[in-house]
PDB file of N, CA and C in Angstrom:
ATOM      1  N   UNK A   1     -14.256  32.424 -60.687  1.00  0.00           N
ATOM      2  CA  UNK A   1     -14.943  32.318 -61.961  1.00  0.00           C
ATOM      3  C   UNK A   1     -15.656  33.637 -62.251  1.00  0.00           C
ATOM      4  N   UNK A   2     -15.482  34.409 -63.238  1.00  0.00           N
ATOM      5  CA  UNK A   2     -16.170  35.578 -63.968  1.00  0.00           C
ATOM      6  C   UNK A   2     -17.182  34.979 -64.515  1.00  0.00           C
ATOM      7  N   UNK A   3     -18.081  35.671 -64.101  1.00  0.00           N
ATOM      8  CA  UNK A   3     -19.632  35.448 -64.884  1.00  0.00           C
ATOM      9  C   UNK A   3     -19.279  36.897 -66.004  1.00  0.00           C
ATOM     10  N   UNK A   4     -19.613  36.541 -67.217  1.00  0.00           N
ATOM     11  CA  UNK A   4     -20.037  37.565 -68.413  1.00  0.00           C
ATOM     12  C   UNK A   4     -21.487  38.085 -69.166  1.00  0.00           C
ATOM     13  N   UNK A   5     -21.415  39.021 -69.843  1.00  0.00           N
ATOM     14  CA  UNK A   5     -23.042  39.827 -69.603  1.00  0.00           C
ATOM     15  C   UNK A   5     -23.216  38.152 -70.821  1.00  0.00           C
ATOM     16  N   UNK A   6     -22.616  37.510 -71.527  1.00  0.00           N
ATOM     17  CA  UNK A   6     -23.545  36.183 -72.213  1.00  0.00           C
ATOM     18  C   UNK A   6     -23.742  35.052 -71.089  1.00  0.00           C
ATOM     19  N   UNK A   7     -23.014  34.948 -70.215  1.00  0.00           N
ATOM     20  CA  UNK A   7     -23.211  34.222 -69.806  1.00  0.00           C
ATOM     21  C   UNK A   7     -24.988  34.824 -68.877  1.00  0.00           C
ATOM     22  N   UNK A   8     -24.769  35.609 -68.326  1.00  0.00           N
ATOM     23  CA  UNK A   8     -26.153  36.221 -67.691  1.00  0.00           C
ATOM     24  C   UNK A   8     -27.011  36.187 -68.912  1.00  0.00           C
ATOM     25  N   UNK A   9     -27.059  36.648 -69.946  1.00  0.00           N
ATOM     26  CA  UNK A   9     -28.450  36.260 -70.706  1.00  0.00           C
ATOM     27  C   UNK A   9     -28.568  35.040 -71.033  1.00  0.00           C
ATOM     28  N   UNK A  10     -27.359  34.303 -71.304  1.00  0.00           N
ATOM     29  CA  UNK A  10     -27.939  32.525 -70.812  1.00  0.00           C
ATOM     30  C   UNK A  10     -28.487  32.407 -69.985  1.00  0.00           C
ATOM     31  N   UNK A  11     -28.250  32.348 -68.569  1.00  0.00           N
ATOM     32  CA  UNK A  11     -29.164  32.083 -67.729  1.00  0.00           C
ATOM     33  C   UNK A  11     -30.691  32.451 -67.469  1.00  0.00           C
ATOM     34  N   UNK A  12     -30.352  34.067 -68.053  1.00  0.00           N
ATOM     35  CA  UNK A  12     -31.549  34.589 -67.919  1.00  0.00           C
ATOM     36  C   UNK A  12     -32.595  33.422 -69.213  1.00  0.00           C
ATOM     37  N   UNK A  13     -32.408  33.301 -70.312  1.00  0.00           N
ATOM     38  CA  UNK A  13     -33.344  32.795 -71.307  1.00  0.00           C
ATOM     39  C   UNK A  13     -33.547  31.246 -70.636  1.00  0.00           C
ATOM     40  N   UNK A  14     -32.829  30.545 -69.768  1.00  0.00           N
ATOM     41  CA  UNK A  14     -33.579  29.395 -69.555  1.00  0.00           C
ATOM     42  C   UNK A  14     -34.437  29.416 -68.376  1.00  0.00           C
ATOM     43  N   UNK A  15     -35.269  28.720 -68.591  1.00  0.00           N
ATOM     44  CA  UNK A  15     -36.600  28.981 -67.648  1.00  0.00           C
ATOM     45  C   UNK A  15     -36.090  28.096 -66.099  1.00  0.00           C
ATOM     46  N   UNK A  16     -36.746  28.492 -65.249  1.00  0.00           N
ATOM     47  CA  UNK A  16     -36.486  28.334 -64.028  1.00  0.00           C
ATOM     48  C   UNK A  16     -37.522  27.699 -63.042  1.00  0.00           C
ATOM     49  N   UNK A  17     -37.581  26.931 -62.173  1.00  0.00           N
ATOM     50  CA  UNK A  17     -38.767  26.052 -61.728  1.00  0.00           C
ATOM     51  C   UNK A  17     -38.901  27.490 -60.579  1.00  0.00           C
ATOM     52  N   UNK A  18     -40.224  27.627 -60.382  1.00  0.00           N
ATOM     53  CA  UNK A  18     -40.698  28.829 -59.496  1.00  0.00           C
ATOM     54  C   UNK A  18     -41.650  28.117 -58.887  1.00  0.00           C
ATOM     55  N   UNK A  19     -41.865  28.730 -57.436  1.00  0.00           N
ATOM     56  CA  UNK A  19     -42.953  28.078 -56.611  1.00  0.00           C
ATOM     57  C   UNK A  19     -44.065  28.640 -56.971  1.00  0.00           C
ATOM     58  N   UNK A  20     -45.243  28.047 -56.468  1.00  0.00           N
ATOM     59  CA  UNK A  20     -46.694  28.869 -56.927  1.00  0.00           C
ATOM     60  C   UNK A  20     -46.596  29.708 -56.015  1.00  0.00           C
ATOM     61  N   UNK A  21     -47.107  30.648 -56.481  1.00  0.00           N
ATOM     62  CA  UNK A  21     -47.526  32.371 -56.450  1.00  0.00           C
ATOM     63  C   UNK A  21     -45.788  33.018 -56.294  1.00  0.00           C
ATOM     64  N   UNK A  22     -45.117  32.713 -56.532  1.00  0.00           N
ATOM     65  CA  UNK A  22     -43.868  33.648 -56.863  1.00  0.00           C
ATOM     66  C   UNK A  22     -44.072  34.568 -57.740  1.00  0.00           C
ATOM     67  N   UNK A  23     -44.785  34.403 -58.739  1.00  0.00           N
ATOM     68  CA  UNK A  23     -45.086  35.550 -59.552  1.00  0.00           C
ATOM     69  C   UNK A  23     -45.777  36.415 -59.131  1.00  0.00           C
ATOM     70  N   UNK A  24     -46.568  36.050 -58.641  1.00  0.00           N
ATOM     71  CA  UNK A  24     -47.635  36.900 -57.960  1.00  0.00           C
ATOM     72  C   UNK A  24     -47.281  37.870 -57.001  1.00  0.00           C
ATOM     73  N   UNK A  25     -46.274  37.093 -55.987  1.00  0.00           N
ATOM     74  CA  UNK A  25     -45.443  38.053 -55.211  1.00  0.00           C
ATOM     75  C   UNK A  25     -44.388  38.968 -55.859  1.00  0.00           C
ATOM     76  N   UNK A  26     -43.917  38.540 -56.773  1.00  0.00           N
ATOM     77  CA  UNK A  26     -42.971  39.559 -57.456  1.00  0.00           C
ATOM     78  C   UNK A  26     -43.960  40.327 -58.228  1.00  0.00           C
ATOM     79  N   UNK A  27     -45.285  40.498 -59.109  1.00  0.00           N
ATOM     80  CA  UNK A  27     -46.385  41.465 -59.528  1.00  0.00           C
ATOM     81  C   UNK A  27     -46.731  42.567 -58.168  1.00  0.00           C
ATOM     82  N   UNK A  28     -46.819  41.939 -57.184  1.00  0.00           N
ATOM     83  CA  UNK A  28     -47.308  42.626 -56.015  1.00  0.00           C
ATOM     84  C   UNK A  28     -46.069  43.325 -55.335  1.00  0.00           C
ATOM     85  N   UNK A  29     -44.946  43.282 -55.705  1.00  0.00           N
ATOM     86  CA  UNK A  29     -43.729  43.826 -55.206  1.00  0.00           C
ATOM     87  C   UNK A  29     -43.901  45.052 -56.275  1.00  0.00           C
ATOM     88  N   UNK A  30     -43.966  45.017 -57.145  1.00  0.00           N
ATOM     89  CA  UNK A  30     -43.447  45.700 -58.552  1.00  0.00           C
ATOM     90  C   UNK A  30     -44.069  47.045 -58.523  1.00  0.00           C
ATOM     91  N   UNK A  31     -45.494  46.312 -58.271  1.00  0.00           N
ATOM     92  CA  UNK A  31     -46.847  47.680 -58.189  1.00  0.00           C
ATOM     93  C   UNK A  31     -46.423  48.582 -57.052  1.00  0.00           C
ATOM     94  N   UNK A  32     -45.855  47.941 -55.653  1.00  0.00           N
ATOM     95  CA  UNK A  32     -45.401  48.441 -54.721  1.00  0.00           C
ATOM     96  C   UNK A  32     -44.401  49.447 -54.961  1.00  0.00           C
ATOM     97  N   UNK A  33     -43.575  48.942 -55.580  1.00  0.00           N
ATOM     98  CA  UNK A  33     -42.388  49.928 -56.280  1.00  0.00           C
ATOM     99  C   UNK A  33     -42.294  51.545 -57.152  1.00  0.00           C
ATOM    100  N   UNK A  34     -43.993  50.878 -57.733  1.00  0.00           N
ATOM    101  CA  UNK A  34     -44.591  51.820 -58.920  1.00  0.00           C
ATOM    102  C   UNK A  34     -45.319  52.875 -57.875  1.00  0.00           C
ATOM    103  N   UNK A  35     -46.031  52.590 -56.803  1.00  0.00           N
ATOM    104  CA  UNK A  35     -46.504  53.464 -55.919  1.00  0.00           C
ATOM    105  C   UNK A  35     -45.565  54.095 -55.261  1.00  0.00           C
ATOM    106  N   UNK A  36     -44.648  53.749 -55.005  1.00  0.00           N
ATOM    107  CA  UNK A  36     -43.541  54.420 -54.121  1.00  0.00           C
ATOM    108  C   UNK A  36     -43.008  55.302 -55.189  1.00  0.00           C
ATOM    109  N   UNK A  37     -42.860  55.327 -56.233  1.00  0.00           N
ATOM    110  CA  UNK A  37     -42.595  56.191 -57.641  1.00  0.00           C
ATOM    111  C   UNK A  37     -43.539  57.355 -57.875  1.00  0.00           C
ATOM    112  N   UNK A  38     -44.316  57.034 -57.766  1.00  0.00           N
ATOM    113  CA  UNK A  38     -45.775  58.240 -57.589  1.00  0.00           C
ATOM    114  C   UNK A  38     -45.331  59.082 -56.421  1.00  0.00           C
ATOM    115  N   UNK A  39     -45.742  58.060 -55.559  1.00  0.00           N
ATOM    116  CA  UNK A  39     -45.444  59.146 -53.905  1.00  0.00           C
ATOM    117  C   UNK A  39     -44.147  59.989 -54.240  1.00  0.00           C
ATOM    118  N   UNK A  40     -42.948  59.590 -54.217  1.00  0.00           N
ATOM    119  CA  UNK A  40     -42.046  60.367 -54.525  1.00  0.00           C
ATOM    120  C   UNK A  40     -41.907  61.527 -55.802  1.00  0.00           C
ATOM    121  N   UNK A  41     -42.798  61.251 -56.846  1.00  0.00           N
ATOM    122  CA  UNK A  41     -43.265  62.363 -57.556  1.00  0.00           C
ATOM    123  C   UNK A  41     -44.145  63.513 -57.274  1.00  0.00           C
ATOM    124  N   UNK A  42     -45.031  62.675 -56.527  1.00  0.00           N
ATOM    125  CA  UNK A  42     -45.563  64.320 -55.589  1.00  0.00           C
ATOM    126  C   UNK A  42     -44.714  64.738 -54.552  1.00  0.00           C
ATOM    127  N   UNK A  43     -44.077  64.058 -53.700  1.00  0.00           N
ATOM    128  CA  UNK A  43     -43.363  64.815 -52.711  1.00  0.00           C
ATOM    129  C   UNK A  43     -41.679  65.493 -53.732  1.00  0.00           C
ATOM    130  N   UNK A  44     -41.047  65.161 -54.355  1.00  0.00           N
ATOM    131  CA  UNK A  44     -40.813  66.558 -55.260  1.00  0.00           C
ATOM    132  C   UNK A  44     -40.854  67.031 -55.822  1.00  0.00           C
ATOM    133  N   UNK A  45     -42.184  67.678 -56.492  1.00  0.00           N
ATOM    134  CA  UNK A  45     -43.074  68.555 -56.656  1.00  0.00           C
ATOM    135  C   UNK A  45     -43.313  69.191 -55.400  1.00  0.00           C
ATOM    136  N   UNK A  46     -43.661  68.633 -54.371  1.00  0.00           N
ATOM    137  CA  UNK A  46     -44.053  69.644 -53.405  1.00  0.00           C
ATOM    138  C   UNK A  46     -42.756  70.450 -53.255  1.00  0.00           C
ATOM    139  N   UNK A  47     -41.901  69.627 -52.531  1.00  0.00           N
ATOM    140  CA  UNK A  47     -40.192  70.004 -52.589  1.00  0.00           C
ATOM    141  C   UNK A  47     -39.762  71.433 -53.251  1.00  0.00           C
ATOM    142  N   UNK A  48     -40.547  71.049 -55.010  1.00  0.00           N
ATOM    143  CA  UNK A  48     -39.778  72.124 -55.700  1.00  0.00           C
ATOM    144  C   UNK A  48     -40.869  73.628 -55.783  1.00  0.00           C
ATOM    145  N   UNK A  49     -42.160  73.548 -55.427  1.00  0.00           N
ATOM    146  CA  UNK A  49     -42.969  74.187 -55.086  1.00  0.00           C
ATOM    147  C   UNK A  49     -42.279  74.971 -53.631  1.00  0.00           C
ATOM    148  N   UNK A  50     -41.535  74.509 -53.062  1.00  0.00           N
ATOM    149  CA  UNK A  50     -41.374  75.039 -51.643  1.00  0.00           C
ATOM    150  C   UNK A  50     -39.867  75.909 -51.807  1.00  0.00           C
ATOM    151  N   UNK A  51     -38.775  75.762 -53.122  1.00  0.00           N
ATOM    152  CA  UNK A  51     -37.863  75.996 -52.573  1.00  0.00           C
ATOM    153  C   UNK A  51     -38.117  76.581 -54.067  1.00  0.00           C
ATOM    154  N   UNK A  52     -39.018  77.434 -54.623  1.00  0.00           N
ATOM    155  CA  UNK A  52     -39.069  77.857 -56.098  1.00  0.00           C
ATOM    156  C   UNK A  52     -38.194  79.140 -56.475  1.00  0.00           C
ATOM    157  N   UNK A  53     -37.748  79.753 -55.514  1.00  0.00           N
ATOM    158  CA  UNK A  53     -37.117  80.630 -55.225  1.00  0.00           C
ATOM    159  C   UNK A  53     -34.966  80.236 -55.525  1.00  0.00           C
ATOM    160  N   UNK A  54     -34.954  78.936 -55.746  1.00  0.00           N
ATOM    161  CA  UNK A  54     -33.570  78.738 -55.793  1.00  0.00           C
ATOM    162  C   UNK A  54     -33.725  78.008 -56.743  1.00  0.00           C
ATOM    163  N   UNK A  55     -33.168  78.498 -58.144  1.00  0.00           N
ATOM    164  CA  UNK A  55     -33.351  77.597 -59.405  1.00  0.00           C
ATOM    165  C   UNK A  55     -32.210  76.601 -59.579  1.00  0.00           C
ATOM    166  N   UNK A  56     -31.309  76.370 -58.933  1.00  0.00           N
ATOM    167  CA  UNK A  56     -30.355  75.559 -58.721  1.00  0.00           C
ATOM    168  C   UNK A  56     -30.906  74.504 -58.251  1.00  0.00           C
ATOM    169  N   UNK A  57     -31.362  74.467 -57.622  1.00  0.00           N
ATOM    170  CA  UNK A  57     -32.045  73.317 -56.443  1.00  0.00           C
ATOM    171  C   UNK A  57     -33.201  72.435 -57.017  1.00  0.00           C
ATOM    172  N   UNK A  58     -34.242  73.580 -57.725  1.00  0.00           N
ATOM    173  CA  UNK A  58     -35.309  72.934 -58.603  1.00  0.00           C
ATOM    174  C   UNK A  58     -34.924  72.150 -59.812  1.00  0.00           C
ATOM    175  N   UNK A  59     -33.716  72.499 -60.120  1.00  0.00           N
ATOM    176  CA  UNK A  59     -33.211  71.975 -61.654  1.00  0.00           C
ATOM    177  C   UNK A  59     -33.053  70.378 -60.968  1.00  0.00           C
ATOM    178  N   UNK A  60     -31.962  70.604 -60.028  1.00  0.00           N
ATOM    179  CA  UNK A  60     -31.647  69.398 -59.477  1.00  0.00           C
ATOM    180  C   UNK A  60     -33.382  68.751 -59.236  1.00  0.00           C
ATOM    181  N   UNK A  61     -34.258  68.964 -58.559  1.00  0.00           N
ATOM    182  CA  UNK A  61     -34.944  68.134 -58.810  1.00  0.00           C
ATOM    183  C   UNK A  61     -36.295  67.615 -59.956  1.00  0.00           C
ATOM    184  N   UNK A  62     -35.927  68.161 -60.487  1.00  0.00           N
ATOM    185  CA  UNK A  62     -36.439  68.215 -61.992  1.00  0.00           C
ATOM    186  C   UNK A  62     -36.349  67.041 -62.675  1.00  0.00           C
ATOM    187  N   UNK A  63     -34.560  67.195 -62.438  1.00  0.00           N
ATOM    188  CA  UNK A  63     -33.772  65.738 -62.742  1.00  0.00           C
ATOM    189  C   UNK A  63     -34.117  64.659 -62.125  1.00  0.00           C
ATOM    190  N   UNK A  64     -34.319  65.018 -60.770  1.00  0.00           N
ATOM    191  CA  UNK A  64     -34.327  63.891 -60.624  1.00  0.00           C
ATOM    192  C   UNK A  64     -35.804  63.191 -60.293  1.00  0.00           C
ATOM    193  N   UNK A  65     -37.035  64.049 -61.122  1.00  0.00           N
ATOM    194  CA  UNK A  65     -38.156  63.961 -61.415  1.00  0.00           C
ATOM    195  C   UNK A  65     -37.886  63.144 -62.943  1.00  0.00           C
ATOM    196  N   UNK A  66     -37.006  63.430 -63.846  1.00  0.00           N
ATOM    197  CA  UNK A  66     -37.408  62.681 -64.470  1.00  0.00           C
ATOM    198  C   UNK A  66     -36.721  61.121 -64.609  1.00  0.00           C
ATOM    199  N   UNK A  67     -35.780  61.139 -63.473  1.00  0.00           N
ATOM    200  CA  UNK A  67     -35.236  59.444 -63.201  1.00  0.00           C
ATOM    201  C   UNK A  67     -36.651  59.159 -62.787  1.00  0.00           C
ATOM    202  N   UNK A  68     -37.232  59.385 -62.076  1.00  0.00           N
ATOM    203  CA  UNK A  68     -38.306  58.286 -61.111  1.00  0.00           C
ATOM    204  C   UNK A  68     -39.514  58.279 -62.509  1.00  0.00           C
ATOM    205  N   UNK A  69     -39.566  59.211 -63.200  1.00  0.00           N
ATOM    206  CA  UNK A  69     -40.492  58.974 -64.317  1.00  0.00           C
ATOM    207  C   UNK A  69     -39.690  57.458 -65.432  1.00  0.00           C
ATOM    208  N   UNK A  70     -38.431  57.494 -65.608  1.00  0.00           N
ATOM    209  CA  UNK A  70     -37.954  56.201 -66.069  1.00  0.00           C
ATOM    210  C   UNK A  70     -38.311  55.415 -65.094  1.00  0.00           C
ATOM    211  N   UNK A  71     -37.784  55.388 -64.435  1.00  0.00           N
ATOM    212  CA  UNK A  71     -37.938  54.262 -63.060  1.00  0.00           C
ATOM    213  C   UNK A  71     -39.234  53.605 -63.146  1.00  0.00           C
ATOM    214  N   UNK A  72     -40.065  54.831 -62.832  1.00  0.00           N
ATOM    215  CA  UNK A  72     -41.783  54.255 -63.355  1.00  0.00           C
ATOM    216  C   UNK A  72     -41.956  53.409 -64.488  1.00  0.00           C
ATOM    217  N   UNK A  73     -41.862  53.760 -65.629  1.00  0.00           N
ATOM    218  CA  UNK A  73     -41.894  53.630 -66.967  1.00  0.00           C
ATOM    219  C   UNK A  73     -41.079  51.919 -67.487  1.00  0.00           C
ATOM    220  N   UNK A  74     -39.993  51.609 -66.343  1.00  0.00           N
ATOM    221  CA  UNK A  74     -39.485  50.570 -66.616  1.00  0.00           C
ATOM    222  C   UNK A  74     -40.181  49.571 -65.981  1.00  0.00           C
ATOM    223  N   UNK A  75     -40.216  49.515 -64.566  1.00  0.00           N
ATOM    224  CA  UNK A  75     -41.171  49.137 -63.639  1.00  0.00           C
ATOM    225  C   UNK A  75     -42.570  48.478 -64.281  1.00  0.00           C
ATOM    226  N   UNK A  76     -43.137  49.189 -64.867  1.00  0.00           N
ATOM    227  CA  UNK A  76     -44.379  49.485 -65.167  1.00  0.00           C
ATOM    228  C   UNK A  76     -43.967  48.130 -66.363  1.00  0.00           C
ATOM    229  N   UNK A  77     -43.565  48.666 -67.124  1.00  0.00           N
ATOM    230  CA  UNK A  77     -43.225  47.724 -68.219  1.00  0.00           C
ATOM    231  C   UNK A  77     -42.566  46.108 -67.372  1.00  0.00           C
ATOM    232  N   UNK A  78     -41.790  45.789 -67.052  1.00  0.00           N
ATOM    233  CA  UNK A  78     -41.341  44.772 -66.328  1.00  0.00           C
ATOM    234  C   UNK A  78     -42.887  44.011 -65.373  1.00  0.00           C
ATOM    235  N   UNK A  79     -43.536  44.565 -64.884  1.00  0.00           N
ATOM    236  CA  UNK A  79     -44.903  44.252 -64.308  1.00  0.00           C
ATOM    237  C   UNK A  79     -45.853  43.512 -65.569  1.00  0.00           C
ATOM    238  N   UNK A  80     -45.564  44.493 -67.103  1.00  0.00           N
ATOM    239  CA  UNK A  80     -46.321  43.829 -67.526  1.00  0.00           C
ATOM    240  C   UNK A  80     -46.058  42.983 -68.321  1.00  0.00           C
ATOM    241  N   UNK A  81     -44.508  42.889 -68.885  1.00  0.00           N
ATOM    242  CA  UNK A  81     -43.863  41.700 -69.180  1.00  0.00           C
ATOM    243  C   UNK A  81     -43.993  40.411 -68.112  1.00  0.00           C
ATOM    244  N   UNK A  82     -43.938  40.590 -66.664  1.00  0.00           N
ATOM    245  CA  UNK A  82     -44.108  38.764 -66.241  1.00  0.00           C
ATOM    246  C   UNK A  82     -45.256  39.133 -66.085  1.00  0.00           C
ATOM    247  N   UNK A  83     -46.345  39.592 -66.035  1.00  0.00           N
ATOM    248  CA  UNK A  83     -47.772  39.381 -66.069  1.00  0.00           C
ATOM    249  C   UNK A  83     -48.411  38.889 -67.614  1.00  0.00           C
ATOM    250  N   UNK A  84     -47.760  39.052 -68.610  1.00  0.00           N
ATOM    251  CA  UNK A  84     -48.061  38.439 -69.922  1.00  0.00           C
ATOM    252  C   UNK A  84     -47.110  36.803 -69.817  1.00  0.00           C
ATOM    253  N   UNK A  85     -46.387  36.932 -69.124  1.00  0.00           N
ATOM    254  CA  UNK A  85     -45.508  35.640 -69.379  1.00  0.00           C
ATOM    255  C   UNK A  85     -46.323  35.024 -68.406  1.00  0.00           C
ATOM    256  N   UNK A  86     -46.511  35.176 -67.209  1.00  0.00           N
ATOM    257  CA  UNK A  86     -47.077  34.019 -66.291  1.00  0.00           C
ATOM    258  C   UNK A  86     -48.567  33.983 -67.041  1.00  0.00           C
ATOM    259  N   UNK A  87     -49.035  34.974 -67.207  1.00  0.00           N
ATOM    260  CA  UNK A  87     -50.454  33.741 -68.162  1.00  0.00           C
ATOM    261  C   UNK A  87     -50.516  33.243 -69.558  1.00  0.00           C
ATOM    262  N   UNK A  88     -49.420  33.101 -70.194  1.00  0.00           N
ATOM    263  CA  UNK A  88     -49.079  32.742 -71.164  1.00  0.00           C
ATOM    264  C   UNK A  88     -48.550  31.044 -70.574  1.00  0.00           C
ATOM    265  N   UNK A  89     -47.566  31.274 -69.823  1.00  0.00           N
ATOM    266  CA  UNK A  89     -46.883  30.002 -69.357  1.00  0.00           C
ATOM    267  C   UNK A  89     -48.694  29.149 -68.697  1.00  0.00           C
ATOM    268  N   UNK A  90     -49.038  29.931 -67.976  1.00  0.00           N
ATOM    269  CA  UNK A  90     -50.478  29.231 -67.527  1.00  0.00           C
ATOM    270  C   UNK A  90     -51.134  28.546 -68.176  1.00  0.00           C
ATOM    271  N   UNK A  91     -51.281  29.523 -69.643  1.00  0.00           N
ATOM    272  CA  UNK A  91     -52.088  28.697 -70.575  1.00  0.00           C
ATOM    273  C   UNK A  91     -51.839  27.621 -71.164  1.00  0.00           C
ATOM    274  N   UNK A  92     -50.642  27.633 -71.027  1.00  0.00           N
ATOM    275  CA  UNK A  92     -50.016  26.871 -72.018  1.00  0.00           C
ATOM    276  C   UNK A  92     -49.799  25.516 -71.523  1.00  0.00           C
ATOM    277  N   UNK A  93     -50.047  25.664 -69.716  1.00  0.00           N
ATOM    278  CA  UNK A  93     -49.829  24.261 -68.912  1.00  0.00           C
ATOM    279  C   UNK A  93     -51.279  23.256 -69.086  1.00  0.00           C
ATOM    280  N   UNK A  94     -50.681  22.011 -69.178  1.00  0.00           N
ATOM    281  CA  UNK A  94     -52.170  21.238 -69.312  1.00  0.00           C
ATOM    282  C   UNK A  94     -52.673  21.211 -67.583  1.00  0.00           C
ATOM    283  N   UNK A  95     -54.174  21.225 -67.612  1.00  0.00           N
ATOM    284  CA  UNK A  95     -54.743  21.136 -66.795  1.00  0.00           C
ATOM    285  C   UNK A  95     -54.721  20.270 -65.657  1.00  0.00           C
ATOM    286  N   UNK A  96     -54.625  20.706 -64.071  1.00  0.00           N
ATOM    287  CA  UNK A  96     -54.139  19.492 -63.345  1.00  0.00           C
ATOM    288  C   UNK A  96     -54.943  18.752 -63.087  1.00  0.00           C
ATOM    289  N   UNK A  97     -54.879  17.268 -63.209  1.00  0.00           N
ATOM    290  CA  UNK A  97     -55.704  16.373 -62.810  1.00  0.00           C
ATOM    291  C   UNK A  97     -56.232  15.775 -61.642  1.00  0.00           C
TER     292      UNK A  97
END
């Protein structure tokens, strides 16, 4: 059976029973991700600070300074998309009795 990109945004749009704090663990994964994005932005920078002398090399990581700046940038966004959805869905649950 072929799954197709409609069939994946079907699935994706129906909601899914999640355990408590799954979100939370996937928020706390995400940020993790976003730090490891940083770190790797200073270490090439340092990288290209060290090898400034070969402009071939710096270009290359330039580039690939500015993937991890998307990377960030998506990340970042995705963190704060299920962090608006899980307290939205929160609010929206009646109170447990």
């Amino acid at each position: 059976m072929t799954i197709t990109m409609t069939d994946r945004l079907d699935l994706a749009d129906k909601p899914t029973a999640r355990e408590p704090g799954q979100d939370a663990a996937a928020l706390s994964t995400m940020t993790q991700l976003i730090s490891m994005t940083l770190l790797m932005d200073k270490l090439s920078d340092q990288a290209r600070q060290q090898v400034a002398a070969r402009p071939t090399v710096t270009a290359h990581l330039g580039h690939a300074r500015e993937h991890l700046v998307l990377a960030r940038r998506s990340l970042d966004h995705a963190r704060g998309t299920l962090a608006y959805n899980t307290a939205h869905q929160s609010a929206a649950r009646p109170p447990a009795s």
